[in-house]
Protein backbone atom coordinates (compact mmCIF):
# COMPACT_ATOMS: atom_id res chain seq x y z
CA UNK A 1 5.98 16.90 -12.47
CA UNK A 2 5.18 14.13 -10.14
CA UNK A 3 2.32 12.88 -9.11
CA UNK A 4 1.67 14.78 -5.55
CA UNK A 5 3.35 18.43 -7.55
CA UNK A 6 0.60 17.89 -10.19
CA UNK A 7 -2.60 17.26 -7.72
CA UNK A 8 -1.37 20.24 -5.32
CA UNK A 9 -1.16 22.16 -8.40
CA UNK A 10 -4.52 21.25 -9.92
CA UNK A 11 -5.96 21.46 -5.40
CA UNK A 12 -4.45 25.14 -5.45
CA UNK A 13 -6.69 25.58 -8.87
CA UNK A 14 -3.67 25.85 -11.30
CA UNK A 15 -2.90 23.94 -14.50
CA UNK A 16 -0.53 21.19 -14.10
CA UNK A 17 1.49 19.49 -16.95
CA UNK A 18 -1.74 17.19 -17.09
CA UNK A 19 -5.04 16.42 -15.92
CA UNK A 20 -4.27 14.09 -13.14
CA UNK A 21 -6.76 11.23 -12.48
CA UNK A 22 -7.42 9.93 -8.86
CA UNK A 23 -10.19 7.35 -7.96
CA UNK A 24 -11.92 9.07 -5.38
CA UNK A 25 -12.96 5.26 -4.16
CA UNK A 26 -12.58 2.26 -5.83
CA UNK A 27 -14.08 -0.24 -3.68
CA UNK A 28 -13.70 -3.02 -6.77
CA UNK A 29 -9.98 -2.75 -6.86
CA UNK A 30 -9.62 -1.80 -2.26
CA UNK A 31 -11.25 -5.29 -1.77
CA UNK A 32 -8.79 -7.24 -3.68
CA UNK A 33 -6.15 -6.02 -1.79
CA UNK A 34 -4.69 -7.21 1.90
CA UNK A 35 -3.83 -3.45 2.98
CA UNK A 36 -3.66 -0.08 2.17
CA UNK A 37 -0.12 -0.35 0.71
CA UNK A 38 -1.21 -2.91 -1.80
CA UNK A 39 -4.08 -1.14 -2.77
CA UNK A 40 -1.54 1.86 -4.00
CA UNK A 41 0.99 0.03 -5.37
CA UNK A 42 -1.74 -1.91 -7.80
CA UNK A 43 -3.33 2.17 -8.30
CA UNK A 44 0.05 3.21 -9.36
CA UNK A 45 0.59 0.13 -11.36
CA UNK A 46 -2.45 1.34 -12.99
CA UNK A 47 -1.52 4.84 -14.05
CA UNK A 48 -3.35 6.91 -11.51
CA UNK A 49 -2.49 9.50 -9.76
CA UNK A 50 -3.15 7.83 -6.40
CA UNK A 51 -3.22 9.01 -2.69
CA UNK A 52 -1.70 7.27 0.13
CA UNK A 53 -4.32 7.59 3.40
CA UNK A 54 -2.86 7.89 6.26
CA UNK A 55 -4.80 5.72 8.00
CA UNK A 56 -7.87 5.68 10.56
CA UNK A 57 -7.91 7.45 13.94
CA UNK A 58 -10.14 5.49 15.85
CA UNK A 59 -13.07 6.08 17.84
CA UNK A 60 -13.70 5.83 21.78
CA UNK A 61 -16.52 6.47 24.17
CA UNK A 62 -16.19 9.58 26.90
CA UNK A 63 -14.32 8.44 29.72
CA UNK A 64 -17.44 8.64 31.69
CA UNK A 65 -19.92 6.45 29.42
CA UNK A 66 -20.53 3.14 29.49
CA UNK A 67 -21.80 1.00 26.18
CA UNK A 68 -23.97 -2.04 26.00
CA UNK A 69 -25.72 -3.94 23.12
CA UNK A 70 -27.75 -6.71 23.11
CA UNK A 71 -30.27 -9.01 20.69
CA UNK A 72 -34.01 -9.33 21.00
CA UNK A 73 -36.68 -11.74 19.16
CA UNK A 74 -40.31 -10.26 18.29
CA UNK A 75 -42.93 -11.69 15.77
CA UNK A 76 -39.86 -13.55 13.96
CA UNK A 77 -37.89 -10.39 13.70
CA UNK A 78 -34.54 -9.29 15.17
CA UNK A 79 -33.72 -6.21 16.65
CA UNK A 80 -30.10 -5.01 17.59
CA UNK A 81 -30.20 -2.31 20.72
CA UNK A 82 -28.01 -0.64 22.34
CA UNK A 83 -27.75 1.69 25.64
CA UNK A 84 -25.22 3.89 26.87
CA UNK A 85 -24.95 5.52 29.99
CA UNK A 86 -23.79 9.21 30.48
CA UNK A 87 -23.55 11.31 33.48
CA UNK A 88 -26.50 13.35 31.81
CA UNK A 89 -28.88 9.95 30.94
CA UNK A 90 -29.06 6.77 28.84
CA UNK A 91 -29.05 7.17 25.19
CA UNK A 92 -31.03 4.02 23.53
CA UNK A 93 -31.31 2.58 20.44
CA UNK A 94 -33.41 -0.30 18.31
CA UNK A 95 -32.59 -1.31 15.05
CA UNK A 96 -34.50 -3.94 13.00
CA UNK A 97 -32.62 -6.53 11.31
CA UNK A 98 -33.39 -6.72 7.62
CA UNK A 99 -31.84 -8.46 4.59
CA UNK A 100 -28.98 -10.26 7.59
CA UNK A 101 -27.76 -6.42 8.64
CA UNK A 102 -27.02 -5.39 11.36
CA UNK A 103 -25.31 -8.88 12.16
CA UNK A 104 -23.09 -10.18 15.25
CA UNK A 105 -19.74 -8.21 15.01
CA UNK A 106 -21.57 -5.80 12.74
CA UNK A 107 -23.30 -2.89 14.59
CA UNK A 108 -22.15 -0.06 14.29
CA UNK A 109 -22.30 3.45 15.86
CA UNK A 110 -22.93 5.08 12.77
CA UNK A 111 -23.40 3.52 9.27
CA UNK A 112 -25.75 4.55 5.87
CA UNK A 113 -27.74 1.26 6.54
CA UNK A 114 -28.69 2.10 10.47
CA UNK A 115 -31.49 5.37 8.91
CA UNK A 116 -33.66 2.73 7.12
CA UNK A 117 -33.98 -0.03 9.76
CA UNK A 118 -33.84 1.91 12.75
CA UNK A 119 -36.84 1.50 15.08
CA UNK A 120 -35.86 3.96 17.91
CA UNK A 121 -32.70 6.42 16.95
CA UNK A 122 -29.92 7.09 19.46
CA UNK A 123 -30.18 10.50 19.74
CA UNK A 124 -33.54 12.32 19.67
CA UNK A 125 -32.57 15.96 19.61
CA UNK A 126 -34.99 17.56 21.22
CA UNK A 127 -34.10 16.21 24.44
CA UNK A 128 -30.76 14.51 24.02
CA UNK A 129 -27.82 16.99 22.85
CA UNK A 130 -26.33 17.31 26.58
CA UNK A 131 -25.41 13.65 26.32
CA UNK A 132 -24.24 13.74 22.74
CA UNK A 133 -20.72 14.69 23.65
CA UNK A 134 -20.32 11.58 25.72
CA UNK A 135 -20.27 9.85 22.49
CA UNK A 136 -16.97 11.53 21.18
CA UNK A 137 -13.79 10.77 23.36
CA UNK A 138 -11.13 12.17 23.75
CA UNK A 139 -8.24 9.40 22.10
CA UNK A 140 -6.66 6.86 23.32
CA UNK A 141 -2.75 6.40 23.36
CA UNK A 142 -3.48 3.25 21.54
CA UNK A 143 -5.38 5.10 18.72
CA UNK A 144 -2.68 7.52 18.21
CA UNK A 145 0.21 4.86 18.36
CA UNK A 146 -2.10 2.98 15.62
CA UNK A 147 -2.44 6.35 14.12
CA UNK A 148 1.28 6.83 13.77
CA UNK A 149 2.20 3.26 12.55
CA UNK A 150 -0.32 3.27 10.04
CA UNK A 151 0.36 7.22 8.71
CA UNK A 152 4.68 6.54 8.73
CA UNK A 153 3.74 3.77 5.92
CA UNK A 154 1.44 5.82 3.95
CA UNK A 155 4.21 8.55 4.15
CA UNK A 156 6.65 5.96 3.41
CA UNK A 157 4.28 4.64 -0.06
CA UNK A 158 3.76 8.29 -0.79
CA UNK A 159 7.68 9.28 -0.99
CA UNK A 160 8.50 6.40 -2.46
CA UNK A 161 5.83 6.78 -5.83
CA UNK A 162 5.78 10.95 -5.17
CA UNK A 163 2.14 10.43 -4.09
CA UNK A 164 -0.31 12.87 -2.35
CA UNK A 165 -0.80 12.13 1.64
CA UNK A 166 -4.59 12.51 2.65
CA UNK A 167 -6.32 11.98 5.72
CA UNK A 168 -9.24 12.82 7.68
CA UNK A 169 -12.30 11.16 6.34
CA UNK A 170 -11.15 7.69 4.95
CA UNK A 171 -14.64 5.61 4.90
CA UNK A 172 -12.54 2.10 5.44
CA UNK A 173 -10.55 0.80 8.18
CA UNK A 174 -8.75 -2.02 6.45
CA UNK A 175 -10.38 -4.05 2.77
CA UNK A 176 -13.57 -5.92 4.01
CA UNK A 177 -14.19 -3.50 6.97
CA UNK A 178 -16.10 -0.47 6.35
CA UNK A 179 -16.58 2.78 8.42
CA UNK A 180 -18.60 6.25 7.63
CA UNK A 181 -17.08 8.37 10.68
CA UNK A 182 -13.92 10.34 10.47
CA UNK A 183 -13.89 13.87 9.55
CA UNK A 184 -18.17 14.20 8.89
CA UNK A 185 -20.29 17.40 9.16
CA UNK A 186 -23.67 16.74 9.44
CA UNK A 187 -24.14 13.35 8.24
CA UNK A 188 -23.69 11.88 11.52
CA UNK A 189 -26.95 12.98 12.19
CA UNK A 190 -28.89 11.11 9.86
CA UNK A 191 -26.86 8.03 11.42
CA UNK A 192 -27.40 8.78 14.91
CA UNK A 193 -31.14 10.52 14.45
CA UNK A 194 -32.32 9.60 10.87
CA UNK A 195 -32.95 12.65 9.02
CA UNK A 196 -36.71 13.88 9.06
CA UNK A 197 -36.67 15.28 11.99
CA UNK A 198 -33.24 17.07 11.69
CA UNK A 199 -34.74 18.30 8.27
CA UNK A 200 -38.10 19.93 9.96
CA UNK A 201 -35.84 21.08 13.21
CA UNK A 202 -33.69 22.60 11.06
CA UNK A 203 -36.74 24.97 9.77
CA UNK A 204 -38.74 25.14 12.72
CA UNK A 205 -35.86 25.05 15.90
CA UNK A 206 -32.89 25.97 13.91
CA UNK A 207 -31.19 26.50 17.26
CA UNK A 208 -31.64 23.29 18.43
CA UNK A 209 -29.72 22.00 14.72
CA UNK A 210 -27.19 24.23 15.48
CA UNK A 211 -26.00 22.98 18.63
CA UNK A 212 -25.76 19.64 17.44
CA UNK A 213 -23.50 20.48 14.57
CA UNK A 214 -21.32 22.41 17.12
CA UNK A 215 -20.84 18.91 19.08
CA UNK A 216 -19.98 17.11 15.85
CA UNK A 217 -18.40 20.23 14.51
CA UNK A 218 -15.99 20.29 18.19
CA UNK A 219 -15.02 16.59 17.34
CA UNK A 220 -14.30 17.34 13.85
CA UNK A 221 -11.84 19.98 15.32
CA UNK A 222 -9.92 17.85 17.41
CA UNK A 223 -9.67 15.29 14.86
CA UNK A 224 -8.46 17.32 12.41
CA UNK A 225 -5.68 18.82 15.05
CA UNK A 226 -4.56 14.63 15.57
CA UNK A 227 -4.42 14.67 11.68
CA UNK A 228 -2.40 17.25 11.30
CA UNK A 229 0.19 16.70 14.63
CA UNK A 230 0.85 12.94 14.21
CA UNK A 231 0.16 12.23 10.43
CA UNK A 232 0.56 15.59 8.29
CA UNK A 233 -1.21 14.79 5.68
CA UNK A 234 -1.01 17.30 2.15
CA UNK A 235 -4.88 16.78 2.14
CA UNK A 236 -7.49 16.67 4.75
CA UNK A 237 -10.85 15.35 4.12
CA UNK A 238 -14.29 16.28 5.51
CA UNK A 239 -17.88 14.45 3.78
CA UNK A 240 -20.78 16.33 3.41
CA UNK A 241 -22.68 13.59 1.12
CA UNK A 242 -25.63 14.85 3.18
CA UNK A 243 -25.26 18.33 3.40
CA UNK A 244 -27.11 19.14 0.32
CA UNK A 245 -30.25 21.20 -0.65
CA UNK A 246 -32.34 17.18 -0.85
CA UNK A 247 -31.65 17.95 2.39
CA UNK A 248 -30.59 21.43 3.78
CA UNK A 249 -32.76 25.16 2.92
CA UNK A 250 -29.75 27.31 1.66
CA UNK A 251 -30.01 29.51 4.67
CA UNK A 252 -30.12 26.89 6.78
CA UNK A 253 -26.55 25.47 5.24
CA UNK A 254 -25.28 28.84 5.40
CA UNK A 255 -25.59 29.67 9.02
CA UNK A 256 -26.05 25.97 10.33
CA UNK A 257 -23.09 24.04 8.02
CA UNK A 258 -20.98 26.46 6.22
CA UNK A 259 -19.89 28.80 9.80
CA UNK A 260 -17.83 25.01 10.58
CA UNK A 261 -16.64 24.13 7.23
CA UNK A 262 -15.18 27.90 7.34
CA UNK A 263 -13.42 27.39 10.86
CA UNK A 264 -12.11 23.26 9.62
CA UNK A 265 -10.45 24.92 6.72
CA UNK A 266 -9.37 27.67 8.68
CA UNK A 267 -7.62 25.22 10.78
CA UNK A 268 -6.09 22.95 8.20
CA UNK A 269 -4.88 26.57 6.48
CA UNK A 270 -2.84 27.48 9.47
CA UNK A 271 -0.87 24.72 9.48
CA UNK A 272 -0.32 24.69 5.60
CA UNK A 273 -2.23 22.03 4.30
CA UNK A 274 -5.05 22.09 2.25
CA UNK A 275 -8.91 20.99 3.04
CA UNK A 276 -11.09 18.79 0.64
CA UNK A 277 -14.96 18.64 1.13
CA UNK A 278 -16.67 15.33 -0.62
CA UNK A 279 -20.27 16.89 -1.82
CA UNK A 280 -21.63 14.76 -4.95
CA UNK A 281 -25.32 15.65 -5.74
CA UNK A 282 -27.48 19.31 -5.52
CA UNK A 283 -24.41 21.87 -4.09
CA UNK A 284 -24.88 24.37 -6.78
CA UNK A 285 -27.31 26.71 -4.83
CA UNK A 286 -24.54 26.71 -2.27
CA UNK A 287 -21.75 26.45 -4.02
CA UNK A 288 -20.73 30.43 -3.18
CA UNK A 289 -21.54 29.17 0.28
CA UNK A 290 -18.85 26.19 0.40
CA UNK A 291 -16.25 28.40 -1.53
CA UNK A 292 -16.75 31.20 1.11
CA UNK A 293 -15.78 28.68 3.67
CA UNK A 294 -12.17 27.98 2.42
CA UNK A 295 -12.80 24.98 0.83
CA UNK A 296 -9.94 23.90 -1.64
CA UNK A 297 -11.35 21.26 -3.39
CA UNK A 298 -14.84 20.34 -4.18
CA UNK A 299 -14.46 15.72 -4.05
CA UNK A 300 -17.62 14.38 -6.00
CA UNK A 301 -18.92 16.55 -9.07
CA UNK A 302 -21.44 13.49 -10.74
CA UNK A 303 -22.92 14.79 -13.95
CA UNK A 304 -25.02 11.99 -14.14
CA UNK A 305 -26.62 10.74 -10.57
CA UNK A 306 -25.85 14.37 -9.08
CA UNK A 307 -28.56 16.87 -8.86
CA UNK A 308 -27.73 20.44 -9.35
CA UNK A 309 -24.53 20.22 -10.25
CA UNK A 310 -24.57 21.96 -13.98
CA UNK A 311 -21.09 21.47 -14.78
CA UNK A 312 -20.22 24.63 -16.61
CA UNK A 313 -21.92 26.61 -13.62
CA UNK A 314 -19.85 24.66 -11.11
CA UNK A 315 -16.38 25.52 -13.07
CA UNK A 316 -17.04 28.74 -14.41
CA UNK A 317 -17.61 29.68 -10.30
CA UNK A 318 -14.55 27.44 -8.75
CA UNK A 319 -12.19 28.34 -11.40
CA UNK A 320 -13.23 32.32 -10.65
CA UNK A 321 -12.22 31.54 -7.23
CA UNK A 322 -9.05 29.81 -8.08
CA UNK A 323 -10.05 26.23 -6.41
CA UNK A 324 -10.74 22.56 -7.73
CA UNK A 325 -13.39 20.16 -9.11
CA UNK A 326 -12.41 16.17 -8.46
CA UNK A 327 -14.84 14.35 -10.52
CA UNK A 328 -16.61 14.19 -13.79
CA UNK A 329 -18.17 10.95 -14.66
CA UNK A 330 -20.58 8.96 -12.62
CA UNK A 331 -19.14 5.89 -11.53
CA UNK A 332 -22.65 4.17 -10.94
CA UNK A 333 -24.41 4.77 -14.14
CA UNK A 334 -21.26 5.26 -16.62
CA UNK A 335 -18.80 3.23 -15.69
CA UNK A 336 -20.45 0.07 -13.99
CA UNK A 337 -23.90 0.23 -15.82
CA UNK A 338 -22.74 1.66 -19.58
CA UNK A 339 -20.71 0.92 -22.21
CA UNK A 340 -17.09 1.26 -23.34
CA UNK A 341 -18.01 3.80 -25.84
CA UNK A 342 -20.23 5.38 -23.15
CA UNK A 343 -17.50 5.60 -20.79
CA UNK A 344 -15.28 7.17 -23.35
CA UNK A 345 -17.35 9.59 -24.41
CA UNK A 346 -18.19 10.61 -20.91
CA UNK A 347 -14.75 10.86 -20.13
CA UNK A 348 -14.04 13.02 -22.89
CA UNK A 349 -17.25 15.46 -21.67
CA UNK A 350 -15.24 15.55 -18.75
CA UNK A 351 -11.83 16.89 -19.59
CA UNK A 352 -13.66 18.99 -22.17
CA UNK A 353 -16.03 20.58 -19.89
CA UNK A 354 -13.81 20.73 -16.78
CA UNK A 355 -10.13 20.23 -17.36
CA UNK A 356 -9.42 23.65 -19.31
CA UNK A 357 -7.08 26.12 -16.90
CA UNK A 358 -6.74 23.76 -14.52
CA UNK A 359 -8.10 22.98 -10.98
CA UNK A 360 -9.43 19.81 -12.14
CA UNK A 361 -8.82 16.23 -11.38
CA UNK A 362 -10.56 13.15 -13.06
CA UNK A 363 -12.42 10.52 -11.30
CA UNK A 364 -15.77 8.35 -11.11
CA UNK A 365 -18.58 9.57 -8.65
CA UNK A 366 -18.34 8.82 -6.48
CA UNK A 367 -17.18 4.51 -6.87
CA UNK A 368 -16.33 1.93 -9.21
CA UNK A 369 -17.72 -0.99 -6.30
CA UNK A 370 -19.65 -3.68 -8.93
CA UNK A 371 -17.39 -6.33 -9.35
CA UNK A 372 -18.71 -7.58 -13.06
CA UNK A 373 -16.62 -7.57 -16.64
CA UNK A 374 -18.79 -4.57 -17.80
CA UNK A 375 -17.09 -2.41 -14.71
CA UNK A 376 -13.93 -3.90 -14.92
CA UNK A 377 -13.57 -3.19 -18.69
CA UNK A 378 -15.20 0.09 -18.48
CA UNK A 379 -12.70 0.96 -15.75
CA UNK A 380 -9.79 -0.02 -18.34
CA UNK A 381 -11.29 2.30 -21.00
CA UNK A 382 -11.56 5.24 -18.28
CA UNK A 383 -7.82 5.27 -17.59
CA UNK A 384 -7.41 4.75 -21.33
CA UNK A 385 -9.38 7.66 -22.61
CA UNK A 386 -7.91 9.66 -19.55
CA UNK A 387 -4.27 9.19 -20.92
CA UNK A 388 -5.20 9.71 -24.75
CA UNK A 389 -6.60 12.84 -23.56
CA UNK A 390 -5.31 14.21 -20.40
C-alpha cells in the first residue's frame, strides 16, 4: 500500500497493511526547515507517513471595515490596542504586554497568548455579535492565487512520495510564523472574547452562544468550500482544542457545537473527501456527540495530558462506528519530558490498546516542539518502536 492508500484506509476505520504513523505537529523538526516541501521530504526521509498541507488561505477584513493598532505606555507597562470600524460600531481591544509578547509585527487577530494578557477583549458578546461578521471577509484574488500556488506543490510533494493532501486548519503559515485561525469552531472565541464569559453565557444566554458560533460556523463554511474548489485536499481539518467539557456542559456542545461540526462534515462528504476534528483532552462525554456529527477522524487522543479520554472507551465506541483515532502517546510528557524506555513502552500501550482492527494512526499529542537531546532521541525511539511494531 502506499502511504495516502494506508491513512484513507485506517481515516475510513479499516485495517491497513500497517499502523501508519503521522506527526500530527512536529514543531522541532517544521522549524528547521525553509518551507513546507522540506519539512516533508525530511518526514518521509524519516519513515512517516506524512501529509502534504496544502497551504494557508489567508485572512481579510469585510470590505466595509477598517483596522487600526497602535502602542500605549502606562505605569512602565505596554499595551497593544486595536480598533476597527464596522458599519454596525467600533470593535476595541487592549492587550498588556508581558514576557516581550505581543511585540511590533506580532499582534495578532487571534492567538492562544492574546486570553491571558488581554485587558479589554475585542468582542464582548453581549453587545457585539452584529459587528462580528465584519471581521471575516470574503477572499481576496490574491489569497486564492497564493492558495493555488502553494496547494499545486503540496499536490505535487504528495504524488510524488504517495502522500495524503490535508487542508483546512494548518496552525503555521510558513517555519517561524505561527497562526491559530483556519478551519476553528469555537476556539476563536476564547481569542477574540477570552473564555469566562462565553462559558457562563453559554449556561445562562445559550442563545446569545449560539449565534456567535453560527458567524464563525458561516466562515468555517466558506472556507471549507475554497478548500475543497481550489486545493482538494483528501483531508480537511477543523480544531476544537477548546471545545471540551473543561469547557463546554454536554448539552451545551450538543446543540451549540456539534449542529456545525454535523453540517462541515456534511459538506466535505458531498464532495468526497473526508473531515478530521483535532480534540485532545476531556471528549469522552461527547464522544457519541462528535461521531453523530460525521466526523471521520478523531486528531489528538493524549493518554497522558488528556482528560477523559479512557482509551479503551474511546476505541471500543469509534471502532463500533467504523471511524479513526490519530494519537496515542503524549508528546509533552512522554516524548520530550521521559525516557527512551518510557517512550517505548508508551508506544507499545499504544498500538496495543488502539491499533487492533484498524482505524488507528500513531502520533504524539499533540507536539514534539522542545528542541533538547532527550526529545530528539526520544523522537528516534518513537519511530523505532513504531516500525518494530506497527
Amino acid at each position: 500500500m502506499t502511504s495516502r492508500e494506508r491513512m484513507l484506509y485506517n481515516i475510513a476505520g479499516k485495517q491497513a497493511d500497517h499502523i501508519p504513523c503521522s506527526f500530527m505537529l512536529f514543531f522541532n523538526l517544521y522549524e528547521q526547515c525553509g518551507n513546507d516541501t522540506e519539512y516533508v521530504e525530511r518526514s518521509v526521509d524519516m519513515g512517516l507517513d506524512a501529509c502534504s498541507h496544502v497551504g494557508y488561505l489567508q485572512h481579510s477584513l469585510h470590505p466595509e471595515a477598517t483596522y487600526s493598532e497602535w502602542v500605549e505606555q502606562d505605569n512602565s507597562h505596554t499595551y497593544f490596542c486595536r480598533k476597527i470600524d464596522t458599519p454596525k460600531g467600533p470593535l476595541t481591544a487592549r492587550v498588556r504586554q508581558w514576557k516581550e509578547w505581543p511585540r511590533e509585527g506580532t499582534f495578532p487577530l487571534m492567538d492562544d497568548w492574546l486570553v491571558p494578557r488581554a485587558e479589554e477583549v475585542l468582542v464582548k458578546p453581549e453587545k457585539d455579535l452584529e459587528k462580528l461578521p465584519y471581521l471575516f471577509g470574503d477572499f481576496t484574488n490574491e489569497s486564492i492565487a497564493e492558495l493555488k500556488g502553494t496547494a499545486k506543490e503540496a499536490r505535487r510533494v504528495a504524488e510524488k512520495h504517495d502522500l495524503l493532501l490535508t487542508g483546512g486548519w494548518k496552525g503555521t503559515i510558513s517555519p517561524g510564523k505561527h497562526s491559530d485561525m483556519g478551519v476553528m469552531g469555537c476556539d476563536a472565541m476564547a481569542w477574540l472574547s477570552g473564555y469566562e464569559e462565553i462559558v457562563v453565557l453559554s449556561v445562562l444566554n445559550p442563545e446569545i452562544i449560539k449565534e456567535y458560533a453560527e458567524i464563525i460556523h458561516q466562515w468555517n463554511l466558506k472556507q471549507i468550500q475554497m478548500y475543497l474548489e481550489v486545493a482538494e485536499p483528501d483531508l480537511v481539518i477543523r480544531r476544537g482544542w477548546y471545545e471540551t467539557i473543561e469547557f463546554w456542559t454536554p448539552e451545551a456542545y450538543r446543540t451549540i457545537i456539534a449542529p456545525t461540526i454535523k453540517r462541515e462534515a456534511d459538506l466535505v462528504h458531498q464532495a468526497g473527501k473526508k473531515y478530521g476534528y483535532i480534540i485532545t483532552s476531556a471528549f469522552l462525554p461527547l464522544l457519541d456527540d462528535i461521531l453523530g456529527a460525521g466526523v471521520d477522524v478523531i486528531i489528538g487522543l493524549d493518554p497522558g495530558q488528556g482528560k477523559g479520554t479512557e482509551i479503551t472507551a474511546v476505541k471500543k465506541k469509534t471502532r463500533a462506528a467504523g471511524r479513526c483515532i490519530w494519537g496515542g502517546v503524549s508528546g509533552a510528557l512522554t516524548v520530550e519530558l521521559g525516557s527512551e524506555a518510557e517512550t517505548r513502552k508508551s508506544v507499545k500501550a499504544a498500538i496495543d490498546s488502539l491499533g487492533g482492527g484498524g482505524g488507528f494512526i500513531l502520533s504524539p499529542v499533540d507536539n514534539v516542539r522542545e528542541d533538547t537531546d532527550n526529545a530528539w532521541k526520544n523522537t528516534y525511539a518513537f519511530i523505532d518502536e513504531w516500525k518494530k511494531r506497527r
